[in-house]
Protein backbone atom coordinates (compact mmCIF):
# COMPACT_ATOMS: atom_id res chain seq x y z
CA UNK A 1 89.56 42.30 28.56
CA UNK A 2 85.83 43.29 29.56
CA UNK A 3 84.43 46.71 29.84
CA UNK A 4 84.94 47.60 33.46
CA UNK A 5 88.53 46.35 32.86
CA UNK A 6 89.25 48.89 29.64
CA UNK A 7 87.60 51.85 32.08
CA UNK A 8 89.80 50.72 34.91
CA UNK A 9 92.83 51.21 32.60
CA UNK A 10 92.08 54.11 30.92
CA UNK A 11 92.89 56.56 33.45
CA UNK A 12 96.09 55.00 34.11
CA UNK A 13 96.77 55.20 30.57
CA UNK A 14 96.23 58.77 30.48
CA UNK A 15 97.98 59.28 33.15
CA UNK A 16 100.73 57.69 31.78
CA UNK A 17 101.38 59.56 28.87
CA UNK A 18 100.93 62.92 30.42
CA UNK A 19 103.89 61.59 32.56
CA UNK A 20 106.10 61.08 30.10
CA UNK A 21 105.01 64.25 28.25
CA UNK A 22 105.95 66.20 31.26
CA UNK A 23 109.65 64.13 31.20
CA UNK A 24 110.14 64.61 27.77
CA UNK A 25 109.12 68.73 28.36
CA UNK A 26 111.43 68.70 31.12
CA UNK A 27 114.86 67.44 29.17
CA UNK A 28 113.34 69.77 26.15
CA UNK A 29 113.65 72.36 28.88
CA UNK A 30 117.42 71.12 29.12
CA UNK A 31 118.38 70.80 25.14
CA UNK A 32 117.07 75.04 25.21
CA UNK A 33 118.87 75.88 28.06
CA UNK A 34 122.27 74.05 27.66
CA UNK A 35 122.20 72.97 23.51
CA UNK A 36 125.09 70.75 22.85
CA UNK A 37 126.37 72.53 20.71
CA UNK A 38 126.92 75.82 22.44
CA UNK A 39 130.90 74.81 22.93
CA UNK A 40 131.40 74.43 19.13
CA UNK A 41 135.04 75.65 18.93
CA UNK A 42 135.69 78.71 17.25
CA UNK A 43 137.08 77.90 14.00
CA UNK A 44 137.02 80.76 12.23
CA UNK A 45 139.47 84.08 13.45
CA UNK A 46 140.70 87.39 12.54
CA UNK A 47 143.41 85.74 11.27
CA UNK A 48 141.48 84.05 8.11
CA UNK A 49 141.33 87.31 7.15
CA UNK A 50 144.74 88.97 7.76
CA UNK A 51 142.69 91.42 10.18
CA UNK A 52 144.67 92.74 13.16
CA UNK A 53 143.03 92.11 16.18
CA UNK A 54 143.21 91.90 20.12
CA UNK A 55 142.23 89.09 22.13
CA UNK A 56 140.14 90.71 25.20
CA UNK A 57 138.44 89.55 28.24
CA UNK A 58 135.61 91.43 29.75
CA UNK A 59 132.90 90.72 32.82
CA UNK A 60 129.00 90.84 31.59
CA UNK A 61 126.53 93.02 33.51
CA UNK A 62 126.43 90.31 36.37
CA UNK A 63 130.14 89.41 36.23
CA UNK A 64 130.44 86.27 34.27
CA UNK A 65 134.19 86.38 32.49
CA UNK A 66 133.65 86.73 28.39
CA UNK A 67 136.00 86.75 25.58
CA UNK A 68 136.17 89.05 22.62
CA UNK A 69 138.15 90.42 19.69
CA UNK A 70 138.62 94.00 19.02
CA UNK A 71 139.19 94.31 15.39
CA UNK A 72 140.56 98.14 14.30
CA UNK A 73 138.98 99.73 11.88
CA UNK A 74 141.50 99.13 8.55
CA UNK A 75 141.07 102.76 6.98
CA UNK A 76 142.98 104.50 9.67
CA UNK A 77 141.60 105.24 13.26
CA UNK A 78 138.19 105.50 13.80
CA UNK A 79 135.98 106.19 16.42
CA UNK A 80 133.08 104.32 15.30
CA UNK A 81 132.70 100.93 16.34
CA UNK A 82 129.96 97.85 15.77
CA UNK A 83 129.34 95.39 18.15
CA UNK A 84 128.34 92.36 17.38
CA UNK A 85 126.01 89.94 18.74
CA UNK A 86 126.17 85.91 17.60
CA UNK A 87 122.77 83.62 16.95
CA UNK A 88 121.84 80.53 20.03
CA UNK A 89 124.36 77.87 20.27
CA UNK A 90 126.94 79.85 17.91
CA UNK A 91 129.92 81.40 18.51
CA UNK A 92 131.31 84.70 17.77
CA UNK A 93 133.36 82.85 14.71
CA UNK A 94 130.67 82.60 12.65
CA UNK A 95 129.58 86.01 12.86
CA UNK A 96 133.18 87.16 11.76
CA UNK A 97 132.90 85.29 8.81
CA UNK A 98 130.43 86.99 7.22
CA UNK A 99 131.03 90.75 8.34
CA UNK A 100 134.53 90.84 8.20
CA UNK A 101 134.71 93.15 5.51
CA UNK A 102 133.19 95.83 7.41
CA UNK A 103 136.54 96.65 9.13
CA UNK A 104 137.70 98.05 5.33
CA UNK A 105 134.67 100.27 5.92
CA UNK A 106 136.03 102.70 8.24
CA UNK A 107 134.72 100.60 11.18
CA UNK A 108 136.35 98.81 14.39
CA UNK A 109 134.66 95.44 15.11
CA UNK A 110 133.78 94.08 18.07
CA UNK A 111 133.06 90.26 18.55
CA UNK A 112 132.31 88.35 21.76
CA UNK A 113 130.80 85.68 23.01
CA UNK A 114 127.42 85.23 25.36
CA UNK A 115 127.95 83.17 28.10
CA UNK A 116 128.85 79.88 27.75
CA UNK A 117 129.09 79.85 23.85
CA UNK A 118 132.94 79.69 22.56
CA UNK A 119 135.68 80.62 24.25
CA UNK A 120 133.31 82.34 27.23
CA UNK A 121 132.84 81.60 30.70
CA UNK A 122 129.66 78.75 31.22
CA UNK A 123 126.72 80.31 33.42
CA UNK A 124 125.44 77.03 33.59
CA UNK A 125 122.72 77.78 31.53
CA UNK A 126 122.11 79.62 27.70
CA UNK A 127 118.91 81.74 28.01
CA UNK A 128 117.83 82.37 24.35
CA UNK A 129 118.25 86.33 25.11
CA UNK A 130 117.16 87.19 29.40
CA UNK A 131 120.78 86.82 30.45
CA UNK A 132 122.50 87.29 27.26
CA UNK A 133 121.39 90.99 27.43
CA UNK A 134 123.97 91.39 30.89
CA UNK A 135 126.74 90.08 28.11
CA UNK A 136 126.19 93.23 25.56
CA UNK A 137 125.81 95.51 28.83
CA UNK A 138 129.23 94.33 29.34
CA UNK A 139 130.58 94.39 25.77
CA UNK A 140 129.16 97.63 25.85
CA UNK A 141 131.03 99.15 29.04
CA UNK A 142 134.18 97.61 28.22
CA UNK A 143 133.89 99.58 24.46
CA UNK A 144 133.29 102.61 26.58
CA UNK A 145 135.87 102.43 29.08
CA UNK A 146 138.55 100.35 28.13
CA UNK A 147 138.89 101.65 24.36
CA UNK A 148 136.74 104.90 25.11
CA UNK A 149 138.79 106.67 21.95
CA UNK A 150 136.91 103.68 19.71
CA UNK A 151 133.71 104.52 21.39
CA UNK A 152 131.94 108.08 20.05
CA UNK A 153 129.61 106.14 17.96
CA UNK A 154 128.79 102.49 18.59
CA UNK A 155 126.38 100.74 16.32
CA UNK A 156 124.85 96.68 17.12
CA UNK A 157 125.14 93.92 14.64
CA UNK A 158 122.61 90.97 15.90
CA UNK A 159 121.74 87.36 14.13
CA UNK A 160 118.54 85.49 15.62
CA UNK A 161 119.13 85.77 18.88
CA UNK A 162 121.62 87.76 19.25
CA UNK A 163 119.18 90.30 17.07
CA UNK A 164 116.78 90.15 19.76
CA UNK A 165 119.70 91.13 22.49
CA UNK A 166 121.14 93.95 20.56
CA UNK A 167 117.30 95.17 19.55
CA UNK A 168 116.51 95.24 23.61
CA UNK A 169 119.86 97.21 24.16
CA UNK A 170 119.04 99.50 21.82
CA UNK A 171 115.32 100.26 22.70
CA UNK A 172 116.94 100.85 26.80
CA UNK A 173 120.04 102.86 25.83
CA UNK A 174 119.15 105.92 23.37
CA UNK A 175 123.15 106.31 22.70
CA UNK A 176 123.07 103.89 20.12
CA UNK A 177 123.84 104.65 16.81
CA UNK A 178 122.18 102.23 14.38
CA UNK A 179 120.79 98.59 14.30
CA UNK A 180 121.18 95.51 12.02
CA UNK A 181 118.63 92.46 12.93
CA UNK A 182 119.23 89.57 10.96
CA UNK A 183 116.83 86.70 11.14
CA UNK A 184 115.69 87.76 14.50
CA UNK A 185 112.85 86.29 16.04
CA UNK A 186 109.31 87.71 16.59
CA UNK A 187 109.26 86.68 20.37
CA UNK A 188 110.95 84.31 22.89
CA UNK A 189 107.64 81.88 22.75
CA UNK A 190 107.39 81.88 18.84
CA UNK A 191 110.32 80.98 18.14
CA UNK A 192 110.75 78.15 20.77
CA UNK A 193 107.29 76.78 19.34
CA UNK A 194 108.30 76.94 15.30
CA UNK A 195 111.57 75.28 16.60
CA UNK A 196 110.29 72.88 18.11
CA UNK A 197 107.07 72.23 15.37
CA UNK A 198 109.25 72.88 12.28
CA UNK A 199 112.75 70.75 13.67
CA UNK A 200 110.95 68.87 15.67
CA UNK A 201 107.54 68.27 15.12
CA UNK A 202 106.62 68.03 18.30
CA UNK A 203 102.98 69.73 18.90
CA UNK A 204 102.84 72.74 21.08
CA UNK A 205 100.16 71.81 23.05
CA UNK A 206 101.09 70.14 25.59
CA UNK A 207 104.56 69.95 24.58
CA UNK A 208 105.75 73.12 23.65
CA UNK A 209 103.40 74.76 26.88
CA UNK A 210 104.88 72.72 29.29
CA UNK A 211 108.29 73.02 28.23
CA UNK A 212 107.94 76.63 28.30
CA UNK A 213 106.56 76.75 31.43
CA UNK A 214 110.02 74.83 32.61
CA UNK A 215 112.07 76.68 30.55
CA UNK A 216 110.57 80.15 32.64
CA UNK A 217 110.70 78.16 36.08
CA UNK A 218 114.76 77.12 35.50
CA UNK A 219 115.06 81.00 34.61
CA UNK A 220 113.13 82.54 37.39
CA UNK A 221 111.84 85.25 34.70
CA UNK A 222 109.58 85.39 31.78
CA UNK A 223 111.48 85.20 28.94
CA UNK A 224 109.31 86.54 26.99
CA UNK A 225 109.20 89.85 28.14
CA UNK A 226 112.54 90.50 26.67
CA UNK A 227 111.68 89.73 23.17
CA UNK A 228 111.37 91.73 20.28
CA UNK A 229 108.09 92.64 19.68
CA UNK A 230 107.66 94.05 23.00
CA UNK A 231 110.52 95.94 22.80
CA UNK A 232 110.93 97.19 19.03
CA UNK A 233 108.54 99.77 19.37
CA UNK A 234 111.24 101.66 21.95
CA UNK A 235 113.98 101.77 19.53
CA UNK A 236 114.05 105.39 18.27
CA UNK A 237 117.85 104.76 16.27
CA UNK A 238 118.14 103.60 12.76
CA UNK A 239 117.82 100.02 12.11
CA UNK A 240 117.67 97.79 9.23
CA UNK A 241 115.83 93.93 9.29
CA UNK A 242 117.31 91.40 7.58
CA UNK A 243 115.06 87.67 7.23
CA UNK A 244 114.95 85.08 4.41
CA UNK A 245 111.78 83.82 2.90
CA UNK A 246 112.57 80.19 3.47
CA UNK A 247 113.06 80.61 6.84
CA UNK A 248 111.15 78.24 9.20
CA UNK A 249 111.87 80.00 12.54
CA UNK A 250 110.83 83.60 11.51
CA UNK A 251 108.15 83.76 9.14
CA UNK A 252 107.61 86.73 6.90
CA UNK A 253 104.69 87.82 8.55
CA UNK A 254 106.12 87.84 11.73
CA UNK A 255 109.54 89.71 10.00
CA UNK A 256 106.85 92.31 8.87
CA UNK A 257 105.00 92.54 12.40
CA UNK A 258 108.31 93.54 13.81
CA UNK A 259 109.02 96.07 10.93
CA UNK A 260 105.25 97.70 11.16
CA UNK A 261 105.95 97.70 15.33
CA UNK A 262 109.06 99.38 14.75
CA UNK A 263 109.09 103.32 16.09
CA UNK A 264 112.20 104.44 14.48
CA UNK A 265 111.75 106.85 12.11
CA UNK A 266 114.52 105.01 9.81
CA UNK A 267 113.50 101.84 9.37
CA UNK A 268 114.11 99.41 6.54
CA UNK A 269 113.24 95.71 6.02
CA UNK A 270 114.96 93.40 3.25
CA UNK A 271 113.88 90.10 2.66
CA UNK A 272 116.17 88.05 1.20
CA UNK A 273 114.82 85.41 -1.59
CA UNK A 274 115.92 82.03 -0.95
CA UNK A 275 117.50 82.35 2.49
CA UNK A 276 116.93 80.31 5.27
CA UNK A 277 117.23 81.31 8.64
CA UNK A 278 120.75 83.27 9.58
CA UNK A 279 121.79 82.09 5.73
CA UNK A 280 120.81 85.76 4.75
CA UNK A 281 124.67 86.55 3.79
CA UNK A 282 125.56 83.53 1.62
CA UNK A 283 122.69 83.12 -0.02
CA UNK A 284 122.59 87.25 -1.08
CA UNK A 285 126.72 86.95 -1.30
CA UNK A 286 128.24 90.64 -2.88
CA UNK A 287 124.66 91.87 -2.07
CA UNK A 288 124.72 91.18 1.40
CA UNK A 289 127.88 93.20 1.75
CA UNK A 290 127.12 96.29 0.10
CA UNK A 291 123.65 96.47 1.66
CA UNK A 292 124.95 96.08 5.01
CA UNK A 293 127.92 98.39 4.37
CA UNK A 294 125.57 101.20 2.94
CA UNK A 295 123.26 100.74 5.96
CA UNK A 296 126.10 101.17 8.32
CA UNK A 297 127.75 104.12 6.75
CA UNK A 298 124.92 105.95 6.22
CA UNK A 299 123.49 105.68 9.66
């Protein structure tokens, strides 16, 4: 091939492979927005733990149909309840198995979940926290009008993404009582990026920056803006973080960032040795439990 023939290609080269980085950033876009996942039956119940419960259906902020379990508090009634709020791609299952015990604590429990995860309604699409926050305005108003005598104190239990919905609730609506974010994530564009680096290993530029830039066209918002960091520093309620220091989607300076950020005047931050991210409760086992039970009752 001569010279002029090499310069001749080149361009077509390039242009090439930024077409088929833009493809492959546009079905990234998809495996955010609909992971395959996010219909993972729910396997675990109420039931595995000989909790009483009701099965309850309930419409999100802008009316999508969700399904929850109201768990009653196991130390006679209470009015207190805790709402809880399930990682991407998850269902509200796993949550229950690791915070069950917090219905022995004078607590009622609250489980639900987002759109299109579990037993839910499908939106079409799973936002990584934008719409997701509609689903807890709903959990929300249901606790407050449809089991109003549960509903004097209500108190937000969050895991990675669901952390970052219950910490934007809770820095909008001054009623609420306390906070628990476990493994949640410094912002909607860091955590897309170490996802896709650390899992992935694809490069964020121009990966990552395009695919973000589809990800917030698909949405019609800026995701971003309803991410933790810009919203932590509103929360005036006790909260507690929770991240592991093996964990590859949160790093521990970005877990401290959010604690620093923080306005409430009680704040706490544990860091869990060993954990990995959302593994905070079986990896700390019986410490997990009494941490989170102390941080609840003495909220």
């Amino acid at each position: 091939m001569t010279t002029n023939e090499i310069l001749i290609w080149i361009p077509f080269s390039f242009l090439a492979v930024l077409l088929f980085a833009v493809y492959l950033s546009y079905k990234k876009r998809d495996a955010i927005l609909n992971p395959p996942n996010r219909r993972s039956p729910v396997n675990v119940t109420p039931e595995n733990f000989k909790l009483p419960y009701e099965t309850v259906f309930f419409n999100s902020a802008d009316s999508v149909e969700l399904n929850g379990w109201f768990i009653p508090s196991q130390n006679g009634e209470s009015s207190k309840t805790i709402i809880f709020c399930h990682g991407w791609a998850s269902n509200k299952g796993e949550l229950l198995k690791d915070t069950w015990f917090l219905a022995e604590k004078g607590f009622n429990l609250f489980y639900f979940d987002f759109r299109g995860c579990g037993e839910s309604k499908d939106a079409g699409i799973s936002s990584v926290g934008y719409l997701e926050t509609r689903d807890l305005d709903g959990a929300v108003k249901f606790i407050k009008s449809a089991r109003s005598q549960y509903a004097s104190e209500i108190y937000l239990y969050g895991c990675s993404m669901g952390g970052s919905v219950a910490v934007y609730h809770a820095a909008h609506n001054k009623d609420i009582k306390a906070v628990l974010a476990e493994s949640v994530f410094y912002s909607f564009d860091s955590v897309i990026r170490n996802w896709s680096w650390k899992r992935l290993k694809v490069p964020y530029f121009p990966m990552v920056k395009m695919t973000l830039f589809f990800v917030k066209r698909k949405l019609k918002v800026d995701a971003n803006l309803y991410s933790p960091v810009l919203n932590v520093g509103k929360i005036s309620a006790p909260i507690l973080f929770i991240n592991g220091d093996n964990d590859d989607l949160v790093s521990q300076e970005e877990a401290q960032k959010l604690f620093e950020l923080c306005s409430s005047p009680k704040k706490d931050i544990w860091i869990v040795k060993g954990a990995s991210h959302a593994k905070c409760p079986e990896t700390a086992g019986m410490h997990f439990m009494q941490k989170v039970s102390d941080f609840f009752s003495a909220a």
